[in-house]
N, C-alpha and C. Protein backbone atom coordinates (compact mmCIF):
# COMPACT_ATOMS: atom_id res chain seq x y z
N UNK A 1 -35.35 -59.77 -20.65
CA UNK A 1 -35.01 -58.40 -20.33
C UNK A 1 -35.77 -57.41 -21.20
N UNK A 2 -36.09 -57.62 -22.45
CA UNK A 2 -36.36 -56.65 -23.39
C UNK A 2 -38.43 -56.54 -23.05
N UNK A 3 -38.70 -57.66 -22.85
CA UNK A 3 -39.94 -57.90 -22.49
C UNK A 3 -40.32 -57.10 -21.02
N UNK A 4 -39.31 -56.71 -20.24
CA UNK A 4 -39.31 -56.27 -18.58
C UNK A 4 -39.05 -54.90 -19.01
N UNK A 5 -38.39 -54.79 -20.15
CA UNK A 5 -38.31 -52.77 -20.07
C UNK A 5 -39.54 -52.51 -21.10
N UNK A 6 -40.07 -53.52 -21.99
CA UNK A 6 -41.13 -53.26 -22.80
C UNK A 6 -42.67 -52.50 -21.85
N UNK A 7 -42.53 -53.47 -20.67
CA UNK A 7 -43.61 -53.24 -19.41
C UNK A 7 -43.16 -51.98 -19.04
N UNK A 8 -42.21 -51.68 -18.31
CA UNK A 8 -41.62 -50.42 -18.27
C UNK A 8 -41.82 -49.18 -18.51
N UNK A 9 -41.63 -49.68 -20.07
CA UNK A 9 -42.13 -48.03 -21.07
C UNK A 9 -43.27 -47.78 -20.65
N UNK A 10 -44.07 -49.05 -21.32
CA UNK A 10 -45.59 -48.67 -21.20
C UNK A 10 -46.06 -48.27 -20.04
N UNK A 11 -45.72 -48.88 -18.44
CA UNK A 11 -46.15 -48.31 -17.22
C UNK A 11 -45.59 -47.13 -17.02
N UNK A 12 -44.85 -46.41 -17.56
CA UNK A 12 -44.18 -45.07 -17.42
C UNK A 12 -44.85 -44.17 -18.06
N UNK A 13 -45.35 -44.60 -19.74
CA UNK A 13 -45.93 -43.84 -20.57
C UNK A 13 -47.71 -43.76 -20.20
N UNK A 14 -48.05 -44.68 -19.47
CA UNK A 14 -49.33 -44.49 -18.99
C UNK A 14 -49.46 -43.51 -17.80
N UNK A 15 -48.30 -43.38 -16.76
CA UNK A 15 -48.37 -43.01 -15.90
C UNK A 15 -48.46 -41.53 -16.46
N UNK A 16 -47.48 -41.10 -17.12
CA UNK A 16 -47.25 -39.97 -17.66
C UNK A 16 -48.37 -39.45 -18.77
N UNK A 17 -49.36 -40.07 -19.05
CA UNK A 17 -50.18 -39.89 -19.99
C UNK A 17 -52.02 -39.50 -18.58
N UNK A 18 -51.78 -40.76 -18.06
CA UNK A 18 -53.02 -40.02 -16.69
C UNK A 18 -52.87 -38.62 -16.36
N UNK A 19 -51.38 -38.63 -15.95
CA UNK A 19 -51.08 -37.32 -15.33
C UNK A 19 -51.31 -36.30 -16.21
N UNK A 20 -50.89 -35.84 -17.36
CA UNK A 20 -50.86 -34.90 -18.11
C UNK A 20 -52.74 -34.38 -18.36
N UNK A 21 -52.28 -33.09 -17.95
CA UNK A 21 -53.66 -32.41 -17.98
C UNK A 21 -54.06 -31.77 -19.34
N UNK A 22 -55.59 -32.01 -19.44
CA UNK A 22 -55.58 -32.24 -20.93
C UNK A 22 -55.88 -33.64 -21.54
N UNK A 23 -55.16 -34.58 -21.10
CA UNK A 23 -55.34 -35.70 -21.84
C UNK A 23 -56.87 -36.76 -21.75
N UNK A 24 -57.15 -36.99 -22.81
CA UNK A 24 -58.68 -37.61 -22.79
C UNK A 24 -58.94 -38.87 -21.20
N UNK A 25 -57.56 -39.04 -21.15
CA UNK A 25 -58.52 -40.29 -20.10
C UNK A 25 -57.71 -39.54 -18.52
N UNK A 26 -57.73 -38.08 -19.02
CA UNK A 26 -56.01 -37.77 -17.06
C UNK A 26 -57.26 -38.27 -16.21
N UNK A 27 -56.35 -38.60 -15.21
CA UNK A 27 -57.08 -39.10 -14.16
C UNK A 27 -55.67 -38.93 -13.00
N UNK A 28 -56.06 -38.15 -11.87
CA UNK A 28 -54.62 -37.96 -10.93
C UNK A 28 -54.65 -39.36 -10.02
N UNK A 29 -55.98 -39.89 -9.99
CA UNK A 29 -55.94 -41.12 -9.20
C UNK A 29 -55.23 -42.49 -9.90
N UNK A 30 -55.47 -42.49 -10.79
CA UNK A 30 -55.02 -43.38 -11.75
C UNK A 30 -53.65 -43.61 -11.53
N UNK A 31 -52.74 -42.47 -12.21
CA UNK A 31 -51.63 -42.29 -11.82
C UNK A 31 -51.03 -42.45 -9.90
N UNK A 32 -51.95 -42.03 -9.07
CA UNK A 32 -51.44 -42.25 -8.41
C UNK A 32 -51.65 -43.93 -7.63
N UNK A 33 -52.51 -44.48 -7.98
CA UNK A 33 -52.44 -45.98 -8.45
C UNK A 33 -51.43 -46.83 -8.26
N UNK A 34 -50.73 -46.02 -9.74
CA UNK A 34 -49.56 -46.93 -10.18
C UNK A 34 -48.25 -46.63 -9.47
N UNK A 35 -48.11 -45.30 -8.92
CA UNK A 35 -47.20 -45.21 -8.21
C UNK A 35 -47.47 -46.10 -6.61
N UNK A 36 -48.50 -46.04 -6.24
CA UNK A 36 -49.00 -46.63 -4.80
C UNK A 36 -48.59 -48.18 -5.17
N UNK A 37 -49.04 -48.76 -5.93
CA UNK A 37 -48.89 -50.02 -6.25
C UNK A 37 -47.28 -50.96 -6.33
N UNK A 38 -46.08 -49.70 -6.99
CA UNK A 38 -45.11 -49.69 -7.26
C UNK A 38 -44.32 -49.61 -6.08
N UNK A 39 -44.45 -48.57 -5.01
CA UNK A 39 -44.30 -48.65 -3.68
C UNK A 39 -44.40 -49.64 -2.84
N UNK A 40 -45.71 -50.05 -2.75
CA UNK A 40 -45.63 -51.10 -1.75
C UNK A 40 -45.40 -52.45 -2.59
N UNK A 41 -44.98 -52.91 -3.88
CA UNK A 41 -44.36 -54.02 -3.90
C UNK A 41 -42.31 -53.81 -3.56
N UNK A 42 -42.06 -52.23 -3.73
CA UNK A 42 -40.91 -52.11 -3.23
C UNK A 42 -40.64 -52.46 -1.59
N UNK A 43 -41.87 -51.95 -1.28
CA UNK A 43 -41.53 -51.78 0.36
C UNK A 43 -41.59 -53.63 0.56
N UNK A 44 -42.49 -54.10 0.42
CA UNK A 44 -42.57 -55.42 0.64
C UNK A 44 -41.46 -56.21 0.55
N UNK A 45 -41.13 -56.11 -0.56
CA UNK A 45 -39.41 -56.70 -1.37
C UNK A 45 -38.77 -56.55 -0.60
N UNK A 46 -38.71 -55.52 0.04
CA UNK A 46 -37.44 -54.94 1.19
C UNK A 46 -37.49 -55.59 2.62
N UNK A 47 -38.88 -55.56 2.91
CA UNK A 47 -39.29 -56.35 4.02
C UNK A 47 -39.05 -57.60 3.97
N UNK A 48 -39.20 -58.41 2.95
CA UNK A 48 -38.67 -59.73 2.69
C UNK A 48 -37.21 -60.42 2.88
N UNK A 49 -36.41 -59.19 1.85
CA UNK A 49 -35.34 -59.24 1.80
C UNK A 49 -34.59 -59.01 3.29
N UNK A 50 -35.23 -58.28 4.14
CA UNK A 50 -34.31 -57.78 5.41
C UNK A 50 -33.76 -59.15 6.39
N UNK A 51 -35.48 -60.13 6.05
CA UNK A 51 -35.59 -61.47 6.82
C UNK A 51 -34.15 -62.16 6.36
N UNK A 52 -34.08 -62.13 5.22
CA UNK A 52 -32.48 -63.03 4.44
C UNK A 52 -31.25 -62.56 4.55
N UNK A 53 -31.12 -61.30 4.27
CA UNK A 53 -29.85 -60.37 3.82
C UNK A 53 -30.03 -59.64 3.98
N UNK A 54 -29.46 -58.33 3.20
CA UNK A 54 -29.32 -56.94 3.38
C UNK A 54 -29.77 -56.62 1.94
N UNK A 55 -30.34 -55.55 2.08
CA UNK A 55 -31.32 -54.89 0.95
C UNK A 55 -30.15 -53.47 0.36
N UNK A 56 -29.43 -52.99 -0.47
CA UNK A 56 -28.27 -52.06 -0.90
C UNK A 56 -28.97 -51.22 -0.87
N UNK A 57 -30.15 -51.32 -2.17
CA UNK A 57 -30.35 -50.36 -3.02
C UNK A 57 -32.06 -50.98 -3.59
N UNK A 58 -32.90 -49.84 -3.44
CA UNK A 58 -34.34 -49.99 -3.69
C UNK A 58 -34.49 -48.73 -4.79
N UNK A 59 -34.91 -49.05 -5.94
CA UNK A 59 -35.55 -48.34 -6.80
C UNK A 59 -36.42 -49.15 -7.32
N UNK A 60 -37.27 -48.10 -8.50
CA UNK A 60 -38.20 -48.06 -9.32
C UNK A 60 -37.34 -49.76 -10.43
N UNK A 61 -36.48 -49.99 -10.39
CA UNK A 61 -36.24 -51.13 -11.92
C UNK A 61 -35.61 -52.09 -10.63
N UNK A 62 -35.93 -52.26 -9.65
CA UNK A 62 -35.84 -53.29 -8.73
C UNK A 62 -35.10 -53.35 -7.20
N UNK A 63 -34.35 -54.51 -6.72
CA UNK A 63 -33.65 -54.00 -5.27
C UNK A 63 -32.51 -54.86 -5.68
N UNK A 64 -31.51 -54.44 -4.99
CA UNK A 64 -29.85 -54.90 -5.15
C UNK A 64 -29.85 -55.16 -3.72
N UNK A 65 -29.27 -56.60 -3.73
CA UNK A 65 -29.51 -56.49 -2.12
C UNK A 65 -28.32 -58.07 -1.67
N UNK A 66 -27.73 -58.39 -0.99
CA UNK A 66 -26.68 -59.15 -0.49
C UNK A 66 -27.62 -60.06 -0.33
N UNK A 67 -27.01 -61.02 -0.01
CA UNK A 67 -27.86 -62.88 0.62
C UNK A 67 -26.41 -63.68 0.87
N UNK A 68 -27.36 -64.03 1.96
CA UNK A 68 -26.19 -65.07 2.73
C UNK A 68 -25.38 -66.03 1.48
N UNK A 69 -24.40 -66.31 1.86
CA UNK A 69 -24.06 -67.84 0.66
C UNK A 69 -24.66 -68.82 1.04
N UNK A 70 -25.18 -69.07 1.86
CA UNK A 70 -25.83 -70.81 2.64
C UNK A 70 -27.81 -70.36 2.22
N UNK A 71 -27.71 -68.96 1.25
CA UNK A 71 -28.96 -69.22 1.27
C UNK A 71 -29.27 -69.91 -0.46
N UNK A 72 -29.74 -70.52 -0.87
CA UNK A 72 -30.38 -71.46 -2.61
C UNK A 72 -30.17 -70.06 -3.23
N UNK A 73 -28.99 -70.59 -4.37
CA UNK A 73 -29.30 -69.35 -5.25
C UNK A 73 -30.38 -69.92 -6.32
N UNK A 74 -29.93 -71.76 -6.79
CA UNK A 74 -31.10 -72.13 -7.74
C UNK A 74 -31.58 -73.42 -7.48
N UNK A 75 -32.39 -73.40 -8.06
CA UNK A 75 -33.18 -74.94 -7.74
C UNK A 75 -33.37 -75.35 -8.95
N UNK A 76 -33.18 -76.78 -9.08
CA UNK A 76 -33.04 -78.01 -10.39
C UNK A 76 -34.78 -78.56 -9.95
N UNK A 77 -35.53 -78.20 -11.06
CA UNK A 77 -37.21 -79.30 -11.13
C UNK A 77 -36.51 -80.09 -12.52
N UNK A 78 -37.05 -81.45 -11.89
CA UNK A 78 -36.48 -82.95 -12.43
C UNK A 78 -38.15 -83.12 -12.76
N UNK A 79 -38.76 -83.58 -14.02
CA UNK A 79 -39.47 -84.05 -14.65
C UNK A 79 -39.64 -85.18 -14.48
N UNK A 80 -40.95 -85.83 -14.05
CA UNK A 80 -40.82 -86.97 -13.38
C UNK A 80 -40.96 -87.91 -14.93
N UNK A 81 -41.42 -87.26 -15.97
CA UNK A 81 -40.96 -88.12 -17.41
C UNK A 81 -39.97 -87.75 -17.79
N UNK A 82 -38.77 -88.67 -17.90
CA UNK A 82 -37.28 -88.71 -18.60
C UNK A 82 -37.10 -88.02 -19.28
N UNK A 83 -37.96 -87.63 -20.64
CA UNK A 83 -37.74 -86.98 -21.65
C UNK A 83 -37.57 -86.13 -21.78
N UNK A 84 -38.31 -85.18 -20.73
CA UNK A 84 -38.51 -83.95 -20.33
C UNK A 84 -37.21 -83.47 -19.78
N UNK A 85 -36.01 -82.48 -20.35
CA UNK A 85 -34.70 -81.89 -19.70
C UNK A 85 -35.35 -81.24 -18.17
N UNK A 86 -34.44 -81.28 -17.69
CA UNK A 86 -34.46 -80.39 -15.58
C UNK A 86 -34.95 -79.00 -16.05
N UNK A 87 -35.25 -78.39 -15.12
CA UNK A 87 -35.29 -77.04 -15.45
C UNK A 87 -34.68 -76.43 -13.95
N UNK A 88 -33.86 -75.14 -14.14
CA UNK A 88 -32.88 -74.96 -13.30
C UNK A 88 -33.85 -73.42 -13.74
N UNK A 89 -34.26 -73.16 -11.84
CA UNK A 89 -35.18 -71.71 -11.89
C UNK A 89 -33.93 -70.96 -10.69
N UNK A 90 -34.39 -69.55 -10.48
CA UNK A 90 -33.82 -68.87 -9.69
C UNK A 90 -34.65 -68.76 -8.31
N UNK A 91 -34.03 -69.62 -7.79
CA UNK A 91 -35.05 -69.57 -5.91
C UNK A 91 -35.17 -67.99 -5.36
N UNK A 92 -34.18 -67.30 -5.48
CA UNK A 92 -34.87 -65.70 -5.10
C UNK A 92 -36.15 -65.23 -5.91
N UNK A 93 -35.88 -65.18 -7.11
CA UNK A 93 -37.14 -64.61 -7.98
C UNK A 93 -38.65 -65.51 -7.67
N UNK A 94 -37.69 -66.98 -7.55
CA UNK A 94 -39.20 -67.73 -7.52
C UNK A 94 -40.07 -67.35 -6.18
N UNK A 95 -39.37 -67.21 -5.56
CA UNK A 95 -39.95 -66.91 -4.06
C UNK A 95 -40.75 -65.52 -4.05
N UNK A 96 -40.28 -64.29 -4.44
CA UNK A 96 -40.94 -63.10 -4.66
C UNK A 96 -41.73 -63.20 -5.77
N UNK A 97 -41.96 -63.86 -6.96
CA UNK A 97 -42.55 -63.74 -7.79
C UNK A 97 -43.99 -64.38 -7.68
N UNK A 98 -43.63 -65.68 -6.58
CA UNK A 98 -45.12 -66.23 -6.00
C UNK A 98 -45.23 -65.26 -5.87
N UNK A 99 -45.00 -64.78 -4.45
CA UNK A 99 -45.98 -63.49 -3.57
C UNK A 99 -46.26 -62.42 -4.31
N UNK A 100 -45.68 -61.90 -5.64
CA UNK A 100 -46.25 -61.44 -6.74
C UNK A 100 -47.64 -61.78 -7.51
N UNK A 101 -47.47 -62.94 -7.97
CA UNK A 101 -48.40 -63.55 -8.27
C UNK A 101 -49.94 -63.49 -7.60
N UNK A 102 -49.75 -64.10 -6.18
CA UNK A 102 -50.75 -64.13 -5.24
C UNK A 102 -51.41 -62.73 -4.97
N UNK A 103 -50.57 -62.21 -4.94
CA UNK A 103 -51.22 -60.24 -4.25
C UNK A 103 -51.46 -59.75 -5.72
N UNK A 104 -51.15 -59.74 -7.15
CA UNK A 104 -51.44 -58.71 -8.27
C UNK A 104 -51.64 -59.65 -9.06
N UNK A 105 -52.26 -60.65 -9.66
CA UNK A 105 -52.97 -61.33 -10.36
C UNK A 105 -54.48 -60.86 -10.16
N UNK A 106 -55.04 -60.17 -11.79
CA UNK A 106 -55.80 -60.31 -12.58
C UNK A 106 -56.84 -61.23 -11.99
N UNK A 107 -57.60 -61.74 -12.20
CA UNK A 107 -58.32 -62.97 -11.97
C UNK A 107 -60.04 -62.53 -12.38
N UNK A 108 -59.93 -61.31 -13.40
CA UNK A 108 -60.93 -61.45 -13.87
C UNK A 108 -60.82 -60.80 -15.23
N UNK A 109 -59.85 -60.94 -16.04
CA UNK A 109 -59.10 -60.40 -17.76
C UNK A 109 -60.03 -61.20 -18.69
N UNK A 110 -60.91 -60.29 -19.15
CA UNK A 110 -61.71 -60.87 -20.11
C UNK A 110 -61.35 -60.69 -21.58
N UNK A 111 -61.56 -61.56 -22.03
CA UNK A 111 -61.26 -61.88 -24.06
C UNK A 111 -61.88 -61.98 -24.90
N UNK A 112 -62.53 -61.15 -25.24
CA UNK A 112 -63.96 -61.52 -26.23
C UNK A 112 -63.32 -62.75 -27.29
N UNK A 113 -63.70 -63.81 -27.40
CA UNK A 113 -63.75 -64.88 -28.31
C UNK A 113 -64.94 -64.67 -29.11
N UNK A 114 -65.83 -64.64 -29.32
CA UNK A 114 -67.15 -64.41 -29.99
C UNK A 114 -67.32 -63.21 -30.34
N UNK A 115 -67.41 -62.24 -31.16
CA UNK A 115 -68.20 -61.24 -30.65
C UNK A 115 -69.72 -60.90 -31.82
N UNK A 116 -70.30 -61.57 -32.07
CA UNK A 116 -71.27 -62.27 -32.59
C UNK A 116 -72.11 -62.72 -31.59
N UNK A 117 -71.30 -63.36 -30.47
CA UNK A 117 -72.40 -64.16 -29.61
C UNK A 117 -71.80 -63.47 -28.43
N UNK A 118 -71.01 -62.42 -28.12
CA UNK A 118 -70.58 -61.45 -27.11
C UNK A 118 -69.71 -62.37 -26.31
N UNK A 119 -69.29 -63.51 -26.09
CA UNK A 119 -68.70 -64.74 -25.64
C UNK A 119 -67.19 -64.32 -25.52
N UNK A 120 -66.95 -64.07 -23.76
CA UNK A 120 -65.79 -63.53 -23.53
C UNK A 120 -64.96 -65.09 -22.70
N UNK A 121 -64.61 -65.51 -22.59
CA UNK A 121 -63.13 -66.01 -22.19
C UNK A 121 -62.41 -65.29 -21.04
N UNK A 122 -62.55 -65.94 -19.46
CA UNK A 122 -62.00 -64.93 -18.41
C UNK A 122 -60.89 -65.76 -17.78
N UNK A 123 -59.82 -65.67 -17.99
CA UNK A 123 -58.79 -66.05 -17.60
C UNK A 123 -58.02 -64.90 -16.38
N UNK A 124 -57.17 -64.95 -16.16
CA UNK A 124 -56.17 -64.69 -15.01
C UNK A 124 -54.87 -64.60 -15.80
N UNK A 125 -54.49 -63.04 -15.32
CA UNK A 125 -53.00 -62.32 -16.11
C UNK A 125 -52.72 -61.66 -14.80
N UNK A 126 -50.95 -61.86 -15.11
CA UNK A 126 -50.18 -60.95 -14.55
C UNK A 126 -48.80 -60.62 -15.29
N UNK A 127 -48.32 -59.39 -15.43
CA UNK A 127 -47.41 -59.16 -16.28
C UNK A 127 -46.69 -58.73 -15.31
N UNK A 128 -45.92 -58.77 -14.03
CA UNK A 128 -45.36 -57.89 -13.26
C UNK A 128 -44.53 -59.08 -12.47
N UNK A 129 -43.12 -59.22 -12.84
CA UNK A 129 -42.49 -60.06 -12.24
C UNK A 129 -40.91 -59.48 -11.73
N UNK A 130 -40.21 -60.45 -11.24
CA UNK A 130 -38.90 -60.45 -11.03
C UNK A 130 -38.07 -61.00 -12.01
N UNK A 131 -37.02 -60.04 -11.99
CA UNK A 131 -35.76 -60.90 -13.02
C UNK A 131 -34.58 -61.00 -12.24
N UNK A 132 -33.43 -62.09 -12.33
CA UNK A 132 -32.37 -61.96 -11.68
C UNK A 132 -31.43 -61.44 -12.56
N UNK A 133 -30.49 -60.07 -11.88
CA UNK A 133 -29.43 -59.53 -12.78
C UNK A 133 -28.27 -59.68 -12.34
N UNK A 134 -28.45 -59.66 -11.06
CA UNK A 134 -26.50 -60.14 -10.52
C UNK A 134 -26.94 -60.92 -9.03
N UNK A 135 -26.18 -61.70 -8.84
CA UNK A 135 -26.38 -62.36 -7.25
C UNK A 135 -25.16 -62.83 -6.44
N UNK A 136 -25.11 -61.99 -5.71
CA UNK A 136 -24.46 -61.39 -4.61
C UNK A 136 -24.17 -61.95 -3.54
N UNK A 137 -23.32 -63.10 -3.20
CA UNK A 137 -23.29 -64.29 -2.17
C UNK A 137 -22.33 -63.06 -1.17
N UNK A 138 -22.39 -63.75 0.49
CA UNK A 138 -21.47 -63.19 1.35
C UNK A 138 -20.87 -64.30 2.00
């Protein structure tokens, strides 16, 4: 949770920092970016959600939304080495958080490792996920 409002601030304080006129990097496109971006993963969410349940409530810190009881609230991954404990994930989040994944993943975040030999390191980031806060059987 503290890590999801940490993103938060900062996408709020950037937003609010493009916008402000005057500021070394404003940019109105920028800002409007992040709002465009923020939108259509709402609208999407909603579209998703309509297929399952009923969608309450859509804002900016997520959607509140009903689901059948006959639909997986969690799913148990069993380690196919013993040693390894289950891990018990949330099938709603996991499901939106792929299609998160797939549509706003990074896939070209470079890391300078070297910078002597300019030797960057390009991996794939995404900081923009789902959390589950209450779940709502009917």
């Amino acid at each position: 949770d503290s890590l999801q409002f940490a993103y938060k601030c900062i996408l709020n304080s950037f937003y609010g920092y493009v916008m402000r006129r005057g500021a070394c990097w404003h940019r109105t496109e920028m800002g409007g970016i992040v709002c465009t971006t923020g939108s259509i993963i709402i609208k999407r969410t909603r579209e998703l959600v309509e297929q399952i349940g009923r969608p309450l409530e859509l804002d900016t810190d997520g959607i509140w939304c009903v689901l059948p009881a006959t639909f997986p609230e969690n799913h148990e991954l069993i380690a196919r080495n013993p040693s390894h404990p289950k891990v018990i994930i949330s099938y709603p989040c996991s499901l939106l958080n792929l299609i998160i994944k797939d549509q706003y993943t990074n896939d070209q975040y470079h890391e300078l490792v070297d910078k002597d030999k300019h030797i960057y390191e390009i991996h794939s980031e995404n900081s923009i996920f789902f959390l589950l806060k209450l779940m709502i059987l009917i």
